[in-house]
N, C-alpha and C. Protein backbone atom coordinates (compact mmCIF):
# COMPACT_ATOMS: atom_id res chain seq x y z
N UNK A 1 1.65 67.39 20.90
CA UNK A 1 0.50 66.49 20.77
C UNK A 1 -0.71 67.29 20.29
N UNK A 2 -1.28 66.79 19.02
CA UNK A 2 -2.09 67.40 18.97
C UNK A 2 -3.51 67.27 19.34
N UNK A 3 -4.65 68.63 19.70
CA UNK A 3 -6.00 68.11 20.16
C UNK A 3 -7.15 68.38 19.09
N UNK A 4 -6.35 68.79 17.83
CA UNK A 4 -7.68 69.03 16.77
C UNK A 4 -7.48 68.12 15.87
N UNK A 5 -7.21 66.78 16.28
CA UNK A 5 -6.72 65.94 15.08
C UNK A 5 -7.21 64.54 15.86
N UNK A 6 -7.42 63.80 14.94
CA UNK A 6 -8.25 62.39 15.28
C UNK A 6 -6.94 61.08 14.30
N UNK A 7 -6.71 59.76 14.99
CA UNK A 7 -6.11 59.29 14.07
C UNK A 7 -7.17 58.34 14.03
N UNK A 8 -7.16 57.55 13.05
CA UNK A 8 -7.81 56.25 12.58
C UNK A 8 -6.65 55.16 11.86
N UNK A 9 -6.75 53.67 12.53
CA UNK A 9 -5.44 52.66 11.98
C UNK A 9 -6.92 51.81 11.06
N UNK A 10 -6.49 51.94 9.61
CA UNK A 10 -7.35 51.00 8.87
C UNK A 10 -6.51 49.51 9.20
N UNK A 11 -7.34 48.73 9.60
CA UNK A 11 -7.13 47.31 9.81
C UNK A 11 -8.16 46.39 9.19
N UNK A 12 -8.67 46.66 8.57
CA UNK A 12 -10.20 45.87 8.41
C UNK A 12 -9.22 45.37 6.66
N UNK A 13 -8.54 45.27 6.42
CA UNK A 13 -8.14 44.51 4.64
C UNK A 13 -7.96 42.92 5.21
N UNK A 14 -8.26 43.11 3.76
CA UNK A 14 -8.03 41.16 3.87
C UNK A 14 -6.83 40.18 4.43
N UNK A 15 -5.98 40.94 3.67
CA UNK A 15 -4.53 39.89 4.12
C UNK A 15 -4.50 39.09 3.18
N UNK A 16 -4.83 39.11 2.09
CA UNK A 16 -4.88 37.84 1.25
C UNK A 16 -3.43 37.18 0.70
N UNK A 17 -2.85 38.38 0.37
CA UNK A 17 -1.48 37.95 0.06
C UNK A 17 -0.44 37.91 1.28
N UNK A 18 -0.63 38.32 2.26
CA UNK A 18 -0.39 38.01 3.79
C UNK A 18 -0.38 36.34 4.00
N UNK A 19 -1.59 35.93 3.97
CA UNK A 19 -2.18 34.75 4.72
C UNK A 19 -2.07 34.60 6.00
N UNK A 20 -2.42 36.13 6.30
CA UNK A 20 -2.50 35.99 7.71
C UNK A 20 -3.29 37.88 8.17
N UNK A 21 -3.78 37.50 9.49
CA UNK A 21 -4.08 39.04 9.54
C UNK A 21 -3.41 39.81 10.05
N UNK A 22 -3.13 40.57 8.70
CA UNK A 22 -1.73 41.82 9.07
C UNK A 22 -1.70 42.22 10.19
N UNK A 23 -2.67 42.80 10.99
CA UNK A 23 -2.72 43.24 12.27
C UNK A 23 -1.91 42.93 13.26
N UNK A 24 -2.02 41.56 13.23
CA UNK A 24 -1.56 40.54 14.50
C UNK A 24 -0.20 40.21 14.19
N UNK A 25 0.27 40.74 13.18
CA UNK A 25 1.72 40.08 12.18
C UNK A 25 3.02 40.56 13.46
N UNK A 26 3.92 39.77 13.66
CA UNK A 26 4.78 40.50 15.02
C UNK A 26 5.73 41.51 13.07
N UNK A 27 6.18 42.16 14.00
CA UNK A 27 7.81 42.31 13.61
C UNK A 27 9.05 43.09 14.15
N UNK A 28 9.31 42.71 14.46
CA UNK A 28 10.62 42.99 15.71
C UNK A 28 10.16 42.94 16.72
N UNK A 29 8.87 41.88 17.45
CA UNK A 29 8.89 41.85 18.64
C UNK A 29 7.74 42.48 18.85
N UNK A 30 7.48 43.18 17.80
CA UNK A 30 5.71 44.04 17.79
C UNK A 30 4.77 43.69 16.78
N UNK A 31 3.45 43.40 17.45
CA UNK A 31 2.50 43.87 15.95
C UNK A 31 2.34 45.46 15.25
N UNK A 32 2.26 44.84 13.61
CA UNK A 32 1.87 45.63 13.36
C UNK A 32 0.56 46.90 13.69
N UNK A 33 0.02 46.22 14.26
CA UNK A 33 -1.14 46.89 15.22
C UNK A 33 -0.79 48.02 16.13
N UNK A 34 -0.01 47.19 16.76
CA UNK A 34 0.38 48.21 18.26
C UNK A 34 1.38 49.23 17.66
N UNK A 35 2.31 48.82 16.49
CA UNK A 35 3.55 49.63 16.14
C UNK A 35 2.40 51.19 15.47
N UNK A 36 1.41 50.45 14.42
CA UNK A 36 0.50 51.54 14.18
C UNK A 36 -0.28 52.66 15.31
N UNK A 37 -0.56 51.76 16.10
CA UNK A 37 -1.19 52.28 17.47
C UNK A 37 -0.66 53.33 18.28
N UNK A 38 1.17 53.04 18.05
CA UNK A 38 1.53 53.69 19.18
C UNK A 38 2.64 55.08 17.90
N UNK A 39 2.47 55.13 16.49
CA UNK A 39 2.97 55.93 16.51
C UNK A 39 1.72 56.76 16.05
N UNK A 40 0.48 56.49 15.97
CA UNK A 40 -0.92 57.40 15.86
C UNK A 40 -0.38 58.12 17.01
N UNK A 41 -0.39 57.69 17.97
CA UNK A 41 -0.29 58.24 19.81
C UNK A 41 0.59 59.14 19.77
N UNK A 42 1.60 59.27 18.96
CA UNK A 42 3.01 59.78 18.87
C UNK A 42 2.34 61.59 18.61
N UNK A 43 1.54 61.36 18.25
CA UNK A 43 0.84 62.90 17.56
C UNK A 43 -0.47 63.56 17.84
N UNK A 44 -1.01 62.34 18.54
CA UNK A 44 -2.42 62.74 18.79
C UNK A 44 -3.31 61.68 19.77
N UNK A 45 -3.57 62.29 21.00
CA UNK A 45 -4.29 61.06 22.21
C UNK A 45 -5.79 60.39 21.95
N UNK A 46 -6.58 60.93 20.74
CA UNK A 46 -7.53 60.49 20.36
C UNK A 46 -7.04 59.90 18.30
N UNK A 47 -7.25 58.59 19.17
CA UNK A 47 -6.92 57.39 18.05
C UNK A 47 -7.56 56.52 18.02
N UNK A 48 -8.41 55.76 16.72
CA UNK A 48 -9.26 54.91 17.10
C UNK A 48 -8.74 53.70 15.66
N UNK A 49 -9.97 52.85 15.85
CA UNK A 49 -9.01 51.91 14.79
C UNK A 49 -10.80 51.49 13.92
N UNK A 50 -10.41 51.30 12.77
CA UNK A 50 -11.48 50.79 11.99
C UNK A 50 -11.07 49.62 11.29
N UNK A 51 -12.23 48.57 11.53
CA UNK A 51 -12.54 47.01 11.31
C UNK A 51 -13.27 46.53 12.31
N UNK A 52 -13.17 45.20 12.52
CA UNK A 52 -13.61 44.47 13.41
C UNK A 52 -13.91 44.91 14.62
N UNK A 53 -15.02 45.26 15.31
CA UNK A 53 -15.41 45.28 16.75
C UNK A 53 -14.77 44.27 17.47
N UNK A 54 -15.00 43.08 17.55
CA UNK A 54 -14.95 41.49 18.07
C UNK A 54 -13.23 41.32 17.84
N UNK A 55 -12.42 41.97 17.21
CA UNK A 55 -10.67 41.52 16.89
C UNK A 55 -10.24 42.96 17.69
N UNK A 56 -10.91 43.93 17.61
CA UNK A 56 -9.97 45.33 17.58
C UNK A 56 -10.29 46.04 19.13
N UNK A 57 -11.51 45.88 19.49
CA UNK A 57 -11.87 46.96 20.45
C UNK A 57 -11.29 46.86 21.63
N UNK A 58 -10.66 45.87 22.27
CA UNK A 58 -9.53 45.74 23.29
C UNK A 58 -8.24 46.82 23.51
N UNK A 59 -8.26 47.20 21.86
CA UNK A 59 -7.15 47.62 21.91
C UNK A 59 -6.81 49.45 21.86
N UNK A 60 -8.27 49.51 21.42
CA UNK A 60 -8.62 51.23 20.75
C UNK A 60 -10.47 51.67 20.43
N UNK A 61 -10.66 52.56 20.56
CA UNK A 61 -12.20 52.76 20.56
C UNK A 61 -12.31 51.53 18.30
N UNK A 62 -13.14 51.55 18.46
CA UNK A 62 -13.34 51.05 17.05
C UNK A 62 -14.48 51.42 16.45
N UNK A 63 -14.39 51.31 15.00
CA UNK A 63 -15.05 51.99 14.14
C UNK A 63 -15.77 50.87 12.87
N UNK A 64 -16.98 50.55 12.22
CA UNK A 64 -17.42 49.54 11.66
C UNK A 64 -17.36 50.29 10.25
N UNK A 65 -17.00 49.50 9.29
CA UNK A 65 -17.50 50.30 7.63
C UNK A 65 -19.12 50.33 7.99
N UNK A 66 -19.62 51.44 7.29
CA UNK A 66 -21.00 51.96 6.79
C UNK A 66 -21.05 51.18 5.72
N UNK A 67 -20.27 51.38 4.52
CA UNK A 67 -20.48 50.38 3.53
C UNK A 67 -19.32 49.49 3.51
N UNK A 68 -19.73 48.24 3.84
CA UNK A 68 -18.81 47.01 4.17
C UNK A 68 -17.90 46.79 2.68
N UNK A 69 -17.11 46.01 2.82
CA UNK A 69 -16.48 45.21 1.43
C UNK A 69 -15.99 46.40 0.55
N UNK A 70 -16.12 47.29 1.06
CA UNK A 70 -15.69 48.53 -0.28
C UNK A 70 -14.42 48.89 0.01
N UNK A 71 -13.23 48.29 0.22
CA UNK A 71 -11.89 48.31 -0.01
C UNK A 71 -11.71 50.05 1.47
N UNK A 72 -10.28 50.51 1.22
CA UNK A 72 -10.11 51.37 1.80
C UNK A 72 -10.93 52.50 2.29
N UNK A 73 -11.55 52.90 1.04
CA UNK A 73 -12.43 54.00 0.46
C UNK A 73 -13.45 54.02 1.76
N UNK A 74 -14.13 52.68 1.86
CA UNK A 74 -15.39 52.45 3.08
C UNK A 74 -14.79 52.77 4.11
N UNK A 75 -13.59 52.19 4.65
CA UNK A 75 -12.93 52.47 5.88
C UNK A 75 -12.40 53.84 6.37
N UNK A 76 -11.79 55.07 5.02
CA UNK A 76 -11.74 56.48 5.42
C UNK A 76 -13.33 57.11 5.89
N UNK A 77 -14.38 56.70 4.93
CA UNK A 77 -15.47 57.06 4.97
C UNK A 77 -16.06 56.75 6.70
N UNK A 78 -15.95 55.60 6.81
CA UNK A 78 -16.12 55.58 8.25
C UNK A 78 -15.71 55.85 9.50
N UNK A 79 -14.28 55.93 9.31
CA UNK A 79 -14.06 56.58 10.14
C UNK A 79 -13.86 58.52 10.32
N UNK A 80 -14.15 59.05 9.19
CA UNK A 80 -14.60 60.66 8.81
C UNK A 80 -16.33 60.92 9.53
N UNK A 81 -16.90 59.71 9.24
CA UNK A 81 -18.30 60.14 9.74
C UNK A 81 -18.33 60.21 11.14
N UNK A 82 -17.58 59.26 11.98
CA UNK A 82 -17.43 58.64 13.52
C UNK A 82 -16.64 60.39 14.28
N UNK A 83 -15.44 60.57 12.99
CA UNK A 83 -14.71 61.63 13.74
C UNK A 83 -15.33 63.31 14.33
N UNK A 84 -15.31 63.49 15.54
CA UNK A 84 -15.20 64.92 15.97
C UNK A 84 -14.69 66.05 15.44
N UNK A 85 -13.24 65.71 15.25
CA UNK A 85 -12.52 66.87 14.48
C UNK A 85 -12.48 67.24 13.45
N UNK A 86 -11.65 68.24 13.27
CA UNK A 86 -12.02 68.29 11.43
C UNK A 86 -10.54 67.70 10.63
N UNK A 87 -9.66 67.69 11.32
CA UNK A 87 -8.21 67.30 10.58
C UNK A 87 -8.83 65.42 11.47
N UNK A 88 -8.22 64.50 10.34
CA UNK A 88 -7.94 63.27 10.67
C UNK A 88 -6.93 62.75 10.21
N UNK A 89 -5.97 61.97 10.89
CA UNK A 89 -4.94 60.81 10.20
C UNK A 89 -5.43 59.91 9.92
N UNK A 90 -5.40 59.31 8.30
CA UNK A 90 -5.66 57.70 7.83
C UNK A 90 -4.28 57.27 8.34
N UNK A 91 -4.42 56.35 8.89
CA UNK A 91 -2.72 55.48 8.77
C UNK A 91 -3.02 53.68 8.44
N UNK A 92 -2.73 53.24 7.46
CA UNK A 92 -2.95 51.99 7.07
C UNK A 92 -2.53 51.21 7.99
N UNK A 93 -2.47 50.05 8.81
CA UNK A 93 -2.08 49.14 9.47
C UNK A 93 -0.47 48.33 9.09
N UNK A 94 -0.28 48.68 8.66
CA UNK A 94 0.83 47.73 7.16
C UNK A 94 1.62 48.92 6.68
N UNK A 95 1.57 49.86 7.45
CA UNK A 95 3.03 51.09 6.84
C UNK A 95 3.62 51.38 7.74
N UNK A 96 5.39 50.46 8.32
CA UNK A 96 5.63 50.38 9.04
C UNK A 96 6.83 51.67 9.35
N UNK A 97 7.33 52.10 7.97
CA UNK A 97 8.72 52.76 7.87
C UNK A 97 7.69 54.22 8.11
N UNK A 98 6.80 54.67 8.56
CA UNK A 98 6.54 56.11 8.54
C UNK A 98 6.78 56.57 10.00
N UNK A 99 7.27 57.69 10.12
CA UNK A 99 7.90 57.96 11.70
C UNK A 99 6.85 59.32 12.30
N UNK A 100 7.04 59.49 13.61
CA UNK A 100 6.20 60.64 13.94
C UNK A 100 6.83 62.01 13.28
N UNK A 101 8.05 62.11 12.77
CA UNK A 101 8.22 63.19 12.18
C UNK A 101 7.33 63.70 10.45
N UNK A 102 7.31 62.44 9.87
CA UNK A 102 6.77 62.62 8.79
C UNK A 102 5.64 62.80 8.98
N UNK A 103 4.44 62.51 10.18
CA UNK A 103 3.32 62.89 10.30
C UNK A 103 2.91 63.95 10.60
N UNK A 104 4.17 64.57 11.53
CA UNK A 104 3.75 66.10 11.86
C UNK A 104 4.09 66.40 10.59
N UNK A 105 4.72 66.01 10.00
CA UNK A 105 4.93 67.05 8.31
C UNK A 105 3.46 67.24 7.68
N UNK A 106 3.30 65.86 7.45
CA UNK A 106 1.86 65.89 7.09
C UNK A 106 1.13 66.71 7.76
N UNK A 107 0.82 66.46 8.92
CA UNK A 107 -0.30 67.87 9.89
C UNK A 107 -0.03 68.75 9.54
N UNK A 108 1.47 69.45 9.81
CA UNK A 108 1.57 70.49 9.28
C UNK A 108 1.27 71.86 8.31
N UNK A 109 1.15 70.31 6.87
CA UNK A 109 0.99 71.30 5.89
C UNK A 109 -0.31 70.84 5.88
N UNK A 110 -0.92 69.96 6.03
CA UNK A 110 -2.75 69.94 6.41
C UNK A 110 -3.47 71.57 6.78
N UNK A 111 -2.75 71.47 7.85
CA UNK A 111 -3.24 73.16 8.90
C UNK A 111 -2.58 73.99 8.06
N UNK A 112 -1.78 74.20 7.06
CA UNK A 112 -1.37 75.26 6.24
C UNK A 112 -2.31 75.51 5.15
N UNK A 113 -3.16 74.59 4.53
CA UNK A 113 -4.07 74.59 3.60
C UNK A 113 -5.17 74.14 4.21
N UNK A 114 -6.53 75.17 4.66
CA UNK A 114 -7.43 74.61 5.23
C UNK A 114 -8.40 74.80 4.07
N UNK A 115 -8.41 75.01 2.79
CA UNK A 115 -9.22 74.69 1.80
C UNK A 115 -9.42 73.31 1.04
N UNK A 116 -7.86 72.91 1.63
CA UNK A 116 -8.04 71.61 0.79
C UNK A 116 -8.86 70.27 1.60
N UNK A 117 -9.29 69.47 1.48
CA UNK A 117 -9.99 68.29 2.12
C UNK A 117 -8.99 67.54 2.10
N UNK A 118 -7.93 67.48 1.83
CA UNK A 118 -7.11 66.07 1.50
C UNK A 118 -5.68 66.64 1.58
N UNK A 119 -4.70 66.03 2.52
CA UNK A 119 -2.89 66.58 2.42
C UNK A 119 -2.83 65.12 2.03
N UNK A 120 -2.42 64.93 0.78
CA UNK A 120 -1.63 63.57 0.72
C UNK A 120 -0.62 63.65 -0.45
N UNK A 121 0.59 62.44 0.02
CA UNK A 121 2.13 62.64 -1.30
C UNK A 121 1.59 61.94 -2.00
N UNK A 122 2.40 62.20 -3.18
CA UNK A 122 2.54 61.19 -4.21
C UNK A 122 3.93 60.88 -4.32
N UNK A 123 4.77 59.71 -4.70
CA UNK A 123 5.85 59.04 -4.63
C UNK A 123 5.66 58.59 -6.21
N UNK A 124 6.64 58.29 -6.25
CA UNK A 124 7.14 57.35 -7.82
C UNK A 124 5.79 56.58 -7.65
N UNK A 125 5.81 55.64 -6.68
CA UNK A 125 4.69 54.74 -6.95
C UNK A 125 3.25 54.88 -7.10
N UNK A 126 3.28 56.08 -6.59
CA UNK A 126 1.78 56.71 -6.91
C UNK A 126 1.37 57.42 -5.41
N UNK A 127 0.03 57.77 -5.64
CA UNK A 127 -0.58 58.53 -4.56
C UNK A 127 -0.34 57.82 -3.48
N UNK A 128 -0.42 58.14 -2.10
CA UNK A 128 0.06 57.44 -1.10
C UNK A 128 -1.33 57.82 0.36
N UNK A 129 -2.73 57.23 -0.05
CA UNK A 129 -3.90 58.28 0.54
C UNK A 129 -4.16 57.30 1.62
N UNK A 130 -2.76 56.35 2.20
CA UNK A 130 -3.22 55.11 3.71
C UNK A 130 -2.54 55.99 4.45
N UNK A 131 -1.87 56.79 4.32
CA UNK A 131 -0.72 57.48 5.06
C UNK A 131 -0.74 59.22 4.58
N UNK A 132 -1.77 59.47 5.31
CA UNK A 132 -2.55 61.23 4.88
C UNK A 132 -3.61 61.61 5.46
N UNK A 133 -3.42 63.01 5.26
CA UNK A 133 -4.90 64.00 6.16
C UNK A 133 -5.89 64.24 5.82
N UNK A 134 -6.94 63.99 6.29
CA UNK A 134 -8.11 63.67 5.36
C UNK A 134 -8.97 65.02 6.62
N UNK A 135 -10.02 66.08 5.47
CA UNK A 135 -11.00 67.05 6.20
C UNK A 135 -12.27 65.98 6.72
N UNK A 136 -12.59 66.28 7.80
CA UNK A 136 -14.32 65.64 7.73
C UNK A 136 -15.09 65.63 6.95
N UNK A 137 -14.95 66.64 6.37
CA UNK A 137 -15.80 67.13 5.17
C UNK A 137 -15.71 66.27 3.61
N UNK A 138 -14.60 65.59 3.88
CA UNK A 138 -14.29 64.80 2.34
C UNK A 138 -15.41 62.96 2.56
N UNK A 139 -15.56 63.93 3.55
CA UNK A 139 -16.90 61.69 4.08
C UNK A 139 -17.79 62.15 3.13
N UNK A 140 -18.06 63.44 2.64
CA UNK A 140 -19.63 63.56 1.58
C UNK A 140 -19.38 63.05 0.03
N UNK A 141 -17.44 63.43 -0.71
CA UNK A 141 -17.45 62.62 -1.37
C UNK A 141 -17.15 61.22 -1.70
N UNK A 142 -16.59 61.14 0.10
CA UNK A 142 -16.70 59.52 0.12
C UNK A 142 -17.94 58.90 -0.38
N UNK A 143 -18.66 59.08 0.33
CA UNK A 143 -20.15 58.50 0.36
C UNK A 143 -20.47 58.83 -0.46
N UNK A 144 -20.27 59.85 -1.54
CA UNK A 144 -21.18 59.72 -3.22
C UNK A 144 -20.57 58.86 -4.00
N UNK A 145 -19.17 58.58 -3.87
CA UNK A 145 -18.40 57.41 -4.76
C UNK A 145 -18.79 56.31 -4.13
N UNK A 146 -18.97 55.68 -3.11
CA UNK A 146 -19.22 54.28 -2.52
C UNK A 146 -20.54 54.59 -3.13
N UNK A 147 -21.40 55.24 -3.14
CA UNK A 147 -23.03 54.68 -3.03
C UNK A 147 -22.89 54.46 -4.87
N UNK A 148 -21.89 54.97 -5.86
CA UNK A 148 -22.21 54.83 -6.90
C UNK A 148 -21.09 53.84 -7.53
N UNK A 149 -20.67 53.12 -6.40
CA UNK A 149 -19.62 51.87 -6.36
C UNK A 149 -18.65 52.09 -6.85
N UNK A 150 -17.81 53.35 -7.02
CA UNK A 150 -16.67 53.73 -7.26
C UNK A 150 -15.60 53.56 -6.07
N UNK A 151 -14.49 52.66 -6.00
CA UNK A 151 -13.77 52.37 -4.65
C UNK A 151 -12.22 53.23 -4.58
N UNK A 152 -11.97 53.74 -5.93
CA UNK A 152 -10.73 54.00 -5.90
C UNK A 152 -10.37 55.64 -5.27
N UNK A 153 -9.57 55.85 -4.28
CA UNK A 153 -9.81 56.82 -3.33
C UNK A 153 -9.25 57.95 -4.35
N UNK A 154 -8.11 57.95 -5.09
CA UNK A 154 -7.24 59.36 -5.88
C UNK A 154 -7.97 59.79 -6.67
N UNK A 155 -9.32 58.94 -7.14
CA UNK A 155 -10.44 59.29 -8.11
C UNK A 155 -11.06 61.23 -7.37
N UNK A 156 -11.07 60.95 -6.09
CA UNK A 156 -11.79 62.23 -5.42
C UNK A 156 -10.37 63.07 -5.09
N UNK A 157 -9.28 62.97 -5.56
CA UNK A 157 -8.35 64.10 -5.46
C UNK A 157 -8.52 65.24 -6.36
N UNK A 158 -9.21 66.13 -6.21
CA UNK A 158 -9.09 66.99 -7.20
C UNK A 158 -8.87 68.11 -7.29
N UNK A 159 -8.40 68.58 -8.32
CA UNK A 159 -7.23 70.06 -8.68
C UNK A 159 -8.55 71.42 -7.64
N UNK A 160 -7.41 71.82 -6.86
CA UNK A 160 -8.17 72.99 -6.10
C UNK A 160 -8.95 72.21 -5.00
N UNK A 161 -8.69 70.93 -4.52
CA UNK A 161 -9.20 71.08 -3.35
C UNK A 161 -7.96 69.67 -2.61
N UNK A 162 -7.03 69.64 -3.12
CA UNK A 162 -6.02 68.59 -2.47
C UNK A 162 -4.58 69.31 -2.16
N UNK A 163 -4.41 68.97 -1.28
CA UNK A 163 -2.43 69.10 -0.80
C UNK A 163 -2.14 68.36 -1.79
N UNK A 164 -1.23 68.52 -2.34
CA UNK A 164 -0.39 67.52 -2.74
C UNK A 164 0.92 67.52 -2.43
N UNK A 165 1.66 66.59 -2.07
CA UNK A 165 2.91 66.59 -1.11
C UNK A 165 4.08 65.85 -2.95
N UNK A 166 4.44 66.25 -3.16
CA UNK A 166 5.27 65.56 -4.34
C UNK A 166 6.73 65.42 -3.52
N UNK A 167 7.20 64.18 -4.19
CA UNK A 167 8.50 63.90 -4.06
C UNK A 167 9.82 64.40 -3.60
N UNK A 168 9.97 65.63 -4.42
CA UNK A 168 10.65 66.07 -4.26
C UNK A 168 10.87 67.52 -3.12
N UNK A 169 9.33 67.56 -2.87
CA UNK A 169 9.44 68.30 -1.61
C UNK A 169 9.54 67.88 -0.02
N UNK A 170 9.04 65.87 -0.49
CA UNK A 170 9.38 65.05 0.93
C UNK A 170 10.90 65.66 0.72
N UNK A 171 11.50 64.82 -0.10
CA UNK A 171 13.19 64.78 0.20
C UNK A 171 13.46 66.04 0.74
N UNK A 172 13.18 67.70 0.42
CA UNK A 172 13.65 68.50 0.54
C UNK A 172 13.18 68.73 1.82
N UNK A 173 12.18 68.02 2.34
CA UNK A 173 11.72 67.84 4.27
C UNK A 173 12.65 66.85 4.92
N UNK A 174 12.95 66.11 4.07
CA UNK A 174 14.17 65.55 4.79
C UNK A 174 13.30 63.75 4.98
N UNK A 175 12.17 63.52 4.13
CA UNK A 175 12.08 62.42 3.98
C UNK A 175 11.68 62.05 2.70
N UNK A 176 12.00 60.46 2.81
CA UNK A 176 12.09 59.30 2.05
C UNK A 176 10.70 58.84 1.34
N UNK A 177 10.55 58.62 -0.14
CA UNK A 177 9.39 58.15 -0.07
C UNK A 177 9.00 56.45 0.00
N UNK A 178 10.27 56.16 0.47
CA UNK A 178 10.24 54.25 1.36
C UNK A 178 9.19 54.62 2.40
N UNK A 179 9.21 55.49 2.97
CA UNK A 179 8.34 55.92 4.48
C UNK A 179 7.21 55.37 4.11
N UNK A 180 6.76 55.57 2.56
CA UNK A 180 5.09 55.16 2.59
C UNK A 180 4.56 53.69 2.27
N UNK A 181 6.30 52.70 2.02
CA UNK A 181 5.75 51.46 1.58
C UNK A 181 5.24 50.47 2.41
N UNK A 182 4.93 49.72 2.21
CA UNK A 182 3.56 48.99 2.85
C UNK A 182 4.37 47.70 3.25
N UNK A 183 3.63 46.70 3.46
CA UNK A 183 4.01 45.00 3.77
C UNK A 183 2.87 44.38 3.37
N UNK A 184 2.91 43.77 2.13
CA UNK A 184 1.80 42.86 1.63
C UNK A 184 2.20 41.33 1.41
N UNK A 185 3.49 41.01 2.01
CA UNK A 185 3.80 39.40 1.73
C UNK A 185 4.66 39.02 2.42
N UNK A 186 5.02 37.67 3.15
CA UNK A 186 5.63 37.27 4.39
C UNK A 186 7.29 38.04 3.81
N UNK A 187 7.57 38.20 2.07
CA UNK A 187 8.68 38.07 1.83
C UNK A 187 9.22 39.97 1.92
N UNK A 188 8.21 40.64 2.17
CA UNK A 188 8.44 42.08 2.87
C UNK A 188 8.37 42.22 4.49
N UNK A 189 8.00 41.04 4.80
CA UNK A 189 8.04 41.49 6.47
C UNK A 189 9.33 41.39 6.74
N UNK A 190 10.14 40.02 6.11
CA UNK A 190 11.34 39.42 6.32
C UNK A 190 12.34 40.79 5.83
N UNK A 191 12.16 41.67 4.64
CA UNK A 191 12.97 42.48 4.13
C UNK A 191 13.01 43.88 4.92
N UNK A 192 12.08 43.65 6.19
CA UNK A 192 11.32 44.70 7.23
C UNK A 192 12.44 44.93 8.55
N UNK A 193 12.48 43.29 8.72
CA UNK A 193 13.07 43.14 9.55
C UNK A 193 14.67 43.05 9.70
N UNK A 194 14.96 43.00 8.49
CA UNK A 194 16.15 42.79 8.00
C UNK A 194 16.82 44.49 8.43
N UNK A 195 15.95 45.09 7.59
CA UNK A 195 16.23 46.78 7.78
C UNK A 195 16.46 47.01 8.93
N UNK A 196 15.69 46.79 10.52
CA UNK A 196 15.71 46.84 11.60
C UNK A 196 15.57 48.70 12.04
N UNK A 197 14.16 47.93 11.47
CA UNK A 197 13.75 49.55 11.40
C UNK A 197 13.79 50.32 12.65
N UNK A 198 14.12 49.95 13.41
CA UNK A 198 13.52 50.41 15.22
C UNK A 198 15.10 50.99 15.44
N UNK A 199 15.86 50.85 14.39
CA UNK A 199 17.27 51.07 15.47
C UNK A 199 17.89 52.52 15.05
């Protein structure tokens, strides 16, 4: 368990293609919430959740965007400014296939590169920065891209100051890059559950 590491569950997205709020979504008997909740816990006893005060704080300390409406980007940013430590977990609310082993991977090589601000993979599908280690120190270029309305987070990955976890070195850790896919429509929860991921 670690004590120099902070997690944060982004919950604050819309759901639009959901039509519903992901959070609260069961699947296998769990929300996505709590399933996020409890494998943050899996690695680290200080975990907090960013969105809603009034939906979330029952469940975990909570965290408000500084700059509201600004997609993910606002929500790392806020919860980097809130955090103590200097290593943090983003974990998206909606990435159900990632296990506590792949996170210590992630920590891992986080604490192996303490120059970089950022441990995050990239997969076929692209950068993967809901499910990655973010320095405290990367909230300063958060906050220069939000204040100049830039939202897209891989924009601030840059050469000489990022981990980069590629593909082919998950597999050769012994994971999958399915680990990082998400649930954005009732017709992936169903393909979620089907998998039976818990077993």
């Amino acid at each position: 368990m670690s004590t120099d590491l902070t997690a944060f569950i982004l919950a604050g997205g819309k759901s639009s293609r959901m039509g519903t709020d992901k959070a609260f979504l069961p699947l296998n008997g769990r929300t996505l919430l709590v399933r996020a909740l409890d494998l943050a816990r899996s690695v680290t006893s200080e975990v907090g959740i960013v969105g809603d005060r009034a939906k979330f704080a029952a469940f975990a300390p909570t965290v408000e965007d500084i700059f509201p409406n600004c997609g993910p980007l606002g929500g790392i940013h806020a919860a980097l400014r809130s955090s103590s430590t200097d290593l943090n977990l983003i974990l998206a609310v909606d990435v159900p296939f990632a296990t506590p082993a792949l996170l210590q991977h992630l920590i891992g090589q986080a604490r192996s590169a303490p120059q970089d601000g950022v441990t995050v993979a990239r997969t076929p599908e692209g950068w993967q920065p809901l499910c990655a280690i973010y320095r405290r120190s990367f909230a300063e270029a958060a906050e220069q891209a939000l204040r100049q309305g830039h939202y897209r987070i891989d924009r601030l990955f840059k050469e000489g100051n990022t981990r980069v976890i590629e593909e082919v070195e998950l597999k050769a850790a012994g994971f999958s890059p399915e680990a990082f896919r998400n649930l954005n429509t009732p017709e992936d929860v169903t393909k979620a559950e089907e998998r039976n991921i818990d077993s």
